[in-house]
PDB file of N, CA and C in Angstrom:
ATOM      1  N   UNK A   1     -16.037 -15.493 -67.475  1.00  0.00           N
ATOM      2  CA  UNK A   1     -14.748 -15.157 -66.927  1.00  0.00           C
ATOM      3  C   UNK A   1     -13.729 -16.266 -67.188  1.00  0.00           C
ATOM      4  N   UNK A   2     -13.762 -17.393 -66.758  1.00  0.00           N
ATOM      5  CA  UNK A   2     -13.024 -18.510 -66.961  1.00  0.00           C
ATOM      6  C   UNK A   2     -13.518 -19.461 -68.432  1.00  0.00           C
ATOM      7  N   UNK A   3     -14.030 -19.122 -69.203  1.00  0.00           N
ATOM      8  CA  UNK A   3     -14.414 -19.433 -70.588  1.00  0.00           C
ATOM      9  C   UNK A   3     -15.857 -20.167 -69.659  1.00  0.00           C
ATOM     10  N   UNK A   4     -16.270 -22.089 -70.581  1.00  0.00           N
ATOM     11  CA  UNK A   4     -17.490 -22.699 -70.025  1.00  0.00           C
ATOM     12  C   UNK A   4     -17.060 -23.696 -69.295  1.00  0.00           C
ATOM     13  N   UNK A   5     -16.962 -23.212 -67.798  1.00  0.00           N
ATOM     14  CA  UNK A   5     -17.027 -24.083 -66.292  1.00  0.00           C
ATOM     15  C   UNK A   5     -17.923 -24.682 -65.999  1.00  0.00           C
ATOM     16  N   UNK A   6     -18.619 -25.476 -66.700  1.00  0.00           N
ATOM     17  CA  UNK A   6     -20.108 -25.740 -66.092  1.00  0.00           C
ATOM     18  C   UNK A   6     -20.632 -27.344 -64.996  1.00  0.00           C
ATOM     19  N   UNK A   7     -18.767 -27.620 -64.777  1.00  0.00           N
ATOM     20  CA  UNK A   7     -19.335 -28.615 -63.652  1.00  0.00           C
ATOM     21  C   UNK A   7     -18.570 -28.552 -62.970  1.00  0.00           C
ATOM     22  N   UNK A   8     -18.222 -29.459 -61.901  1.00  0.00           N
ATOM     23  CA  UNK A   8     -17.429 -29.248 -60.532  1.00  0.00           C
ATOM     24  C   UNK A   8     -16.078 -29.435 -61.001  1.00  0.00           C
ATOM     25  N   UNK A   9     -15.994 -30.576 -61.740  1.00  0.00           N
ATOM     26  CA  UNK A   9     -14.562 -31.158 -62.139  1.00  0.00           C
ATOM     27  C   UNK A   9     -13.542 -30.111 -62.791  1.00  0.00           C
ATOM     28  N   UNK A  10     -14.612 -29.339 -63.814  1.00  0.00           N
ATOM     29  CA  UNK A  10     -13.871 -28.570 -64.267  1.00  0.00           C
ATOM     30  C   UNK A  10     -13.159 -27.288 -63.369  1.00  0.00           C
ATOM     31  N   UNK A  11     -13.947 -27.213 -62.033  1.00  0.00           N
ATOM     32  CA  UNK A  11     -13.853 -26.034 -61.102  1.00  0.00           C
ATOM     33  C   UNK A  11     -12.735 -26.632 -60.192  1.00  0.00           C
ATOM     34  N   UNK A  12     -12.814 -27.685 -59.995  1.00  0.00           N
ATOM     35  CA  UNK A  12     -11.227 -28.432 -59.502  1.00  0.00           C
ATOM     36  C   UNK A  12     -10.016 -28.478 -59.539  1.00  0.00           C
ATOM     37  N   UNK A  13     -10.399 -28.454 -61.324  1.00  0.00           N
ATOM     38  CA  UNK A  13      -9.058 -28.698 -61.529  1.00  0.00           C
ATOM     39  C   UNK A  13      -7.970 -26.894 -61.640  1.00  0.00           C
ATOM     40  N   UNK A  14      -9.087 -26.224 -61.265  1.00  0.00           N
ATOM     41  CA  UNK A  14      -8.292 -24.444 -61.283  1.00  0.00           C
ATOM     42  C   UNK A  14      -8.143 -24.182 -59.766  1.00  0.00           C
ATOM     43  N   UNK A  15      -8.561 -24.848 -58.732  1.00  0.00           N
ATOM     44  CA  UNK A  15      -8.181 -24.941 -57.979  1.00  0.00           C
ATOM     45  C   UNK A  15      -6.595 -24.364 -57.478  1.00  0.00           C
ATOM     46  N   UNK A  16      -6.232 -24.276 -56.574  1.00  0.00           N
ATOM     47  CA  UNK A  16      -4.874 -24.470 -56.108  1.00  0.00           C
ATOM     48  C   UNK A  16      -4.570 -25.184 -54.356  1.00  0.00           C
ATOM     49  N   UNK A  17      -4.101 -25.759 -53.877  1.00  0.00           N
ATOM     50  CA  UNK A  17      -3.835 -26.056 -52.194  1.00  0.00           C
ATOM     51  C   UNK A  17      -2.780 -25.351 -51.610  1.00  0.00           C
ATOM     52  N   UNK A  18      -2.850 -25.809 -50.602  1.00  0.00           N
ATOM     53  CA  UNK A  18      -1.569 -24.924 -49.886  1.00  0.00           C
ATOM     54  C   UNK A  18      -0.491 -26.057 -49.796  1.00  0.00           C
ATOM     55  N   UNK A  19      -0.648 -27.304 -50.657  1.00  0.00           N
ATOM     56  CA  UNK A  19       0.774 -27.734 -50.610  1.00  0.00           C
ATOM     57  C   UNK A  19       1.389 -27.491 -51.818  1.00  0.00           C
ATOM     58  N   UNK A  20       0.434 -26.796 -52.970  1.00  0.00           N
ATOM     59  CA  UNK A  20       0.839 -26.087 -53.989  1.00  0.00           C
ATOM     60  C   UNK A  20       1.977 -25.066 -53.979  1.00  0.00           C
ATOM     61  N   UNK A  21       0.972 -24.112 -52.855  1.00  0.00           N
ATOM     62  CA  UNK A  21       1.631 -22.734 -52.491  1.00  0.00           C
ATOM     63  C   UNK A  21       3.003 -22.974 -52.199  1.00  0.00           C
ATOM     64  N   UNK A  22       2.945 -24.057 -51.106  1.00  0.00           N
ATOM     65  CA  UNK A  22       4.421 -24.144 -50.206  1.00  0.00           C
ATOM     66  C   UNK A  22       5.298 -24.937 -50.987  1.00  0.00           C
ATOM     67  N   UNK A  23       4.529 -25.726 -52.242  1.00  0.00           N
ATOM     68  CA  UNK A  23       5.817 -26.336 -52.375  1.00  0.00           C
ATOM     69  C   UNK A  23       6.664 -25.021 -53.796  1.00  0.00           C
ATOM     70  N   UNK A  24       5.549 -24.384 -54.172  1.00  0.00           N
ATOM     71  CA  UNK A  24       6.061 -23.031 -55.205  1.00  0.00           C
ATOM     72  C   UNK A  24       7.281 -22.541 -54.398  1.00  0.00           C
ATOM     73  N   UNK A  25       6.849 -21.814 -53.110  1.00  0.00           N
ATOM     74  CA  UNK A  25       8.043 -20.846 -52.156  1.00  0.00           C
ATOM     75  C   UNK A  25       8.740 -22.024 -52.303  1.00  0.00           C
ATOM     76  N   UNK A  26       8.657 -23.172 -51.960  1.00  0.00           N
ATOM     77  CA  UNK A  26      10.080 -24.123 -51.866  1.00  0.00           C
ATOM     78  C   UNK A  26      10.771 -24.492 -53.007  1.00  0.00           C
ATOM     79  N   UNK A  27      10.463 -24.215 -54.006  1.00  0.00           N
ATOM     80  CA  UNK A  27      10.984 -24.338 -55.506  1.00  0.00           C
ATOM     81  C   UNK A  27      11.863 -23.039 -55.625  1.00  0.00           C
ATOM     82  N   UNK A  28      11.424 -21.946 -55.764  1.00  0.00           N
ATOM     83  CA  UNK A  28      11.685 -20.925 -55.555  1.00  0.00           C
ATOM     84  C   UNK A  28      12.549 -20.197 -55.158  1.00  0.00           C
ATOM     85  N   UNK A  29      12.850 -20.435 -53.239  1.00  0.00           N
ATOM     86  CA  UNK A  29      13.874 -20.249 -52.749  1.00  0.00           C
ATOM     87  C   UNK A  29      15.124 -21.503 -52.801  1.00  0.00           C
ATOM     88  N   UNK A  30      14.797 -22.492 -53.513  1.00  0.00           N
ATOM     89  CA  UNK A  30      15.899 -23.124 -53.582  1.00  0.00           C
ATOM     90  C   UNK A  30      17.085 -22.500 -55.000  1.00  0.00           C
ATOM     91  N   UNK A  31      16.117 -22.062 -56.183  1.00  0.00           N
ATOM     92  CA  UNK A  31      16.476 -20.927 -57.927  1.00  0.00           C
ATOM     93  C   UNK A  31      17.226 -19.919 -56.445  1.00  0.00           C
ATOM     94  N   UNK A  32      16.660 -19.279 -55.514  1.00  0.00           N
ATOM     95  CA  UNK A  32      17.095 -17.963 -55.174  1.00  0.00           C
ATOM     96  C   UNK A  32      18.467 -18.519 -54.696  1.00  0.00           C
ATOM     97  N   UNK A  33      18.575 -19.520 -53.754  1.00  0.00           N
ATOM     98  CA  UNK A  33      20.061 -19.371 -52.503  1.00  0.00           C
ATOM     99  C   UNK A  33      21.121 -20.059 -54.037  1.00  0.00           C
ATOM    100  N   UNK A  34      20.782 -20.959 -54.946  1.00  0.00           N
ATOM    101  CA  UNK A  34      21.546 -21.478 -56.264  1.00  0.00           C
ATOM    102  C   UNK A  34      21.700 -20.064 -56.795  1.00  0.00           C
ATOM    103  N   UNK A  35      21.519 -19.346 -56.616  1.00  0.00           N
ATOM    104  CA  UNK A  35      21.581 -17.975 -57.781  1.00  0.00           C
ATOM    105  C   UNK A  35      22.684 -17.019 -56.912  1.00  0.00           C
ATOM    106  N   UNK A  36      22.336 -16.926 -55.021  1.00  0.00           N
ATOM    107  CA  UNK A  36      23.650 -16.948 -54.277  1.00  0.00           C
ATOM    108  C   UNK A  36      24.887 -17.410 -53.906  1.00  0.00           C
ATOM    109  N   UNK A  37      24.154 -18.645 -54.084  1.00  0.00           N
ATOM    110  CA  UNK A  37      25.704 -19.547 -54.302  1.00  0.00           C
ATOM    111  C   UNK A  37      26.708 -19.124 -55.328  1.00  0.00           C
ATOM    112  N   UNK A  38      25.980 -19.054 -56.844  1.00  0.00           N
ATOM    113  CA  UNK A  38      26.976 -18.614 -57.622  1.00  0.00           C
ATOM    114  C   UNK A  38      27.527 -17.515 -57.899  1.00  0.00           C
ATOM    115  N   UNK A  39      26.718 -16.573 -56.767  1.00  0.00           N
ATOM    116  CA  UNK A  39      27.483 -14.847 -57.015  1.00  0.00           C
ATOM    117  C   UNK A  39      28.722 -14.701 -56.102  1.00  0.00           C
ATOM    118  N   UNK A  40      28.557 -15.692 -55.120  1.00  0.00           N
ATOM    119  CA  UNK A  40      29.675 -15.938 -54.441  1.00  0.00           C
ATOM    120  C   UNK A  40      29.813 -14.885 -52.955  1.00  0.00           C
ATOM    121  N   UNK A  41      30.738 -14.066 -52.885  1.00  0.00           N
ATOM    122  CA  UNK A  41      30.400 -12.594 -51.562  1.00  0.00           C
ATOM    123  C   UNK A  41      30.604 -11.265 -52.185  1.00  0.00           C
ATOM    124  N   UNK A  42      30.277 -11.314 -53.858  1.00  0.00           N
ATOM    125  CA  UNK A  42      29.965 -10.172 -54.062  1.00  0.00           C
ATOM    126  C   UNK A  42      29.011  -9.521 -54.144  1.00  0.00           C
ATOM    127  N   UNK A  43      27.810  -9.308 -53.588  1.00  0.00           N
ATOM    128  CA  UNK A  43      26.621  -8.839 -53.151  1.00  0.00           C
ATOM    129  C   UNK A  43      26.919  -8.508 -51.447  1.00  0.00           C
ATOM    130  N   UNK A  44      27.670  -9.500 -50.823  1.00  0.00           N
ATOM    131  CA  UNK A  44      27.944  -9.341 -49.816  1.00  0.00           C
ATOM    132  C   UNK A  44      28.857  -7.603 -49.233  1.00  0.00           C
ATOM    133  N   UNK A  45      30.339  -7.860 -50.081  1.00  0.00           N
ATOM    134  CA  UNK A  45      30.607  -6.863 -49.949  1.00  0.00           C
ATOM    135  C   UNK A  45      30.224  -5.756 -50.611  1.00  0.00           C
ATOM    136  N   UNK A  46      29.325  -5.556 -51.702  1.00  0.00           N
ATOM    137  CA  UNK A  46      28.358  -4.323 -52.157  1.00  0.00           C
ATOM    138  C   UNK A  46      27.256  -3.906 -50.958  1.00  0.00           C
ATOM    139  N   UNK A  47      26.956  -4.622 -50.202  1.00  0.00           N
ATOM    140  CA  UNK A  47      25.980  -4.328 -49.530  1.00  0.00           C
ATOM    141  C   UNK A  47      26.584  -3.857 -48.071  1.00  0.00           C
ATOM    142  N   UNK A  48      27.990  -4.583 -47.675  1.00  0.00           N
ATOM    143  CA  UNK A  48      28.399  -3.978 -46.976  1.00  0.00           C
ATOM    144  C   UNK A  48      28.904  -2.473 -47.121  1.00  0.00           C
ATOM    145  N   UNK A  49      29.429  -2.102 -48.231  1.00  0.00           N
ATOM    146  CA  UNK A  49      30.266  -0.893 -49.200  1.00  0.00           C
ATOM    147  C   UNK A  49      28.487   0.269 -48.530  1.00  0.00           C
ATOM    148  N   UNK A  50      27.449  -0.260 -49.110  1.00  0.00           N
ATOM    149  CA  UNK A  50      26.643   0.986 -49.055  1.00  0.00           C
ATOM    150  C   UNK A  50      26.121   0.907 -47.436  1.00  0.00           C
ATOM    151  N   UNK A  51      26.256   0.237 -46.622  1.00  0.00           N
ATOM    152  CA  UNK A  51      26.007   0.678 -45.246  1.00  0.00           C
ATOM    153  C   UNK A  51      26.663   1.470 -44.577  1.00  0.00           C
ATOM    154  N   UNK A  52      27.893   0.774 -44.931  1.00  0.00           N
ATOM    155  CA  UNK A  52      28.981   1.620 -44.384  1.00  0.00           C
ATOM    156  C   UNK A  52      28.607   3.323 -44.804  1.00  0.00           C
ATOM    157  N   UNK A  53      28.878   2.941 -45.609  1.00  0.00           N
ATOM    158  CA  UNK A  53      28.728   4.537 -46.922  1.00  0.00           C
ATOM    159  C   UNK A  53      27.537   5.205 -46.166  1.00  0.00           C
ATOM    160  N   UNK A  54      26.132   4.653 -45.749  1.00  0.00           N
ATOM    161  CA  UNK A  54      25.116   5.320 -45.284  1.00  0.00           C
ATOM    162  C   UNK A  54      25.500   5.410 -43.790  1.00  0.00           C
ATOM    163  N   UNK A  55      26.130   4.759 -43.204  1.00  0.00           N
ATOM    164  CA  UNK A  55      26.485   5.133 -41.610  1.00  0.00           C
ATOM    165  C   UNK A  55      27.084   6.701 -41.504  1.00  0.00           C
ATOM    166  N   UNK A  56      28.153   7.011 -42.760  1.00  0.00           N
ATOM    167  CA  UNK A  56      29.534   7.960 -43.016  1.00  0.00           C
ATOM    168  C   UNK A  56      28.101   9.271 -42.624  1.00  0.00           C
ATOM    169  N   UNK A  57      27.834   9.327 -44.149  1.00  0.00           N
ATOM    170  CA  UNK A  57      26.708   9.981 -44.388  1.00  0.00           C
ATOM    171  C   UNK A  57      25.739  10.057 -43.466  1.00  0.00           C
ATOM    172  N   UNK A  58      25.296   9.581 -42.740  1.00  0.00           N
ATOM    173  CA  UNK A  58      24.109   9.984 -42.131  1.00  0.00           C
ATOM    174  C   UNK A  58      25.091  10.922 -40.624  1.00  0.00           C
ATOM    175  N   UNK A  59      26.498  10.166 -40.099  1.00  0.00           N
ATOM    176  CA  UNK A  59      26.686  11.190 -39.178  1.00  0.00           C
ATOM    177  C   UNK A  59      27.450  12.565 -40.089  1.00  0.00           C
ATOM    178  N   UNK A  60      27.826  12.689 -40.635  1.00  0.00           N
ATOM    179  CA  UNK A  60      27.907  14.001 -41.585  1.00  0.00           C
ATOM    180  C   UNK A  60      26.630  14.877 -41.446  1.00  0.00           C
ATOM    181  N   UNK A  61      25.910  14.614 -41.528  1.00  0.00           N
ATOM    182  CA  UNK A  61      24.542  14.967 -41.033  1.00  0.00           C
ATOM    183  C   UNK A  61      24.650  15.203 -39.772  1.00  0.00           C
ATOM    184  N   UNK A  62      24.679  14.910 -39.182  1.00  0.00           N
ATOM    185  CA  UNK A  62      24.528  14.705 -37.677  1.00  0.00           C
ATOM    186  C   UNK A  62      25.267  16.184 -37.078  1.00  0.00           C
ATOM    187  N   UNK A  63      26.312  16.037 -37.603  1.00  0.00           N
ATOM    188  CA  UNK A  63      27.648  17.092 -37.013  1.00  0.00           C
ATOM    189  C   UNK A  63      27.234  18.085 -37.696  1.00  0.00           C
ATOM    190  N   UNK A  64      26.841  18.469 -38.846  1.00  0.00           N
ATOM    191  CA  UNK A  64      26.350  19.256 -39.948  1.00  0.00           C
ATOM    192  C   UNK A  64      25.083  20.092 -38.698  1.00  0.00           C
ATOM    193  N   UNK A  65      24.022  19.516 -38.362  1.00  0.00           N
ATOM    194  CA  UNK A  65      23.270  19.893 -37.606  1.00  0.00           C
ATOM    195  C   UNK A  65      23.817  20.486 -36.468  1.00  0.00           C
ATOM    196  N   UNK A  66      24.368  19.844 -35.621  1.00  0.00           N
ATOM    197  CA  UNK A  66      24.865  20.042 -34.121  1.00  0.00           C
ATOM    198  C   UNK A  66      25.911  21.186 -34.514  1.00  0.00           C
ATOM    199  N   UNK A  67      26.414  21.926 -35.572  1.00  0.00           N
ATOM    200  CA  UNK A  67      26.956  22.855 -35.570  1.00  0.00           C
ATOM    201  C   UNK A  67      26.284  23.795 -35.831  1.00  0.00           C
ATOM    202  N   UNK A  68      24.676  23.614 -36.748  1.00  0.00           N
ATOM    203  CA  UNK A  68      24.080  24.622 -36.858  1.00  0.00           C
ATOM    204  C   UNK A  68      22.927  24.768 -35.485  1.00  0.00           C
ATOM    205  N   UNK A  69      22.681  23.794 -34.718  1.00  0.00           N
ATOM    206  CA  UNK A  69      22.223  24.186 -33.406  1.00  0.00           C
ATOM    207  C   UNK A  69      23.085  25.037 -32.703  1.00  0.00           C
ATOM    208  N   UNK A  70      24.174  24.740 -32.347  1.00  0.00           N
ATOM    209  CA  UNK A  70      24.836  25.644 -31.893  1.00  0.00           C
ATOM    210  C   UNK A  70      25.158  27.296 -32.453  1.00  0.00           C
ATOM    211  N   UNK A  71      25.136  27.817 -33.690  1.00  0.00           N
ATOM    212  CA  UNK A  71      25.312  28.599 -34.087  1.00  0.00           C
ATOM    213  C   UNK A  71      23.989  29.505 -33.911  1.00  0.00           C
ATOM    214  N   UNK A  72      22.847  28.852 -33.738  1.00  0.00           N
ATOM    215  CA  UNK A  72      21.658  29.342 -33.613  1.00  0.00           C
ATOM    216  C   UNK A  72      21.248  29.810 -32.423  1.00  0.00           C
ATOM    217  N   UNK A  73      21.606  29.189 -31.447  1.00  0.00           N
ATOM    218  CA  UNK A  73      21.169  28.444 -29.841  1.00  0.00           C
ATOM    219  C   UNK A  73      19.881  27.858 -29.758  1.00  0.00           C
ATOM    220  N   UNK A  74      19.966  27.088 -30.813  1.00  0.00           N
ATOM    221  CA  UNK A  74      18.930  26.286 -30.338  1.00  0.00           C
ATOM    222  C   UNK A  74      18.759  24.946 -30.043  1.00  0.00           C
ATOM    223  N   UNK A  75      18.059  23.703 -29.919  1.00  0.00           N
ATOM    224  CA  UNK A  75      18.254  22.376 -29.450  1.00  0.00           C
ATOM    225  C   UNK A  75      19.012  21.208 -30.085  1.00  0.00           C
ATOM    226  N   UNK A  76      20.009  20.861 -29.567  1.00  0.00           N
ATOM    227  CA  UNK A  76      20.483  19.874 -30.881  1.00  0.00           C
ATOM    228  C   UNK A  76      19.709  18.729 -31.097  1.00  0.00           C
TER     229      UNK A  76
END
């Protein structure tokens, strides 16, 4: 699987720690918030644009229903 491992040292060194792990996520999210920094608040207001947009929409729905409960008589 790993080609010829045939002593400890070599099994060591494939190893990984968890100050590996943490310092990866900390490498990582520092590329991510540098990659926010430079988009600046346009992600911001795109993301605000489609909530909004899904708030509109979802009560459109809402009223959409509650008129066809009523037309039916049944539960809104």
């Amino acid at each position: 699987m790993f080609g010829k491992l045939t002593n400890f040292k070599d099994m060591t060194s494939l190893m990984i720690t968890w100050t590996d792990i943490f310092e990866g996520i900390g490498t990582f999210s520092y590329s991510v918030f540098g990659l926010m920094r430079s988009l600046g608040h346009g992600p911001n207001f795109f993301i605000s644009l489609f909530v909004i947009g899904m708030l509109g929409f979802w009560t459109m729905r809402l009223v959409k229903y509650k008129g066809q409960a009523k037309r039916n008589n049944t539960i809104e």
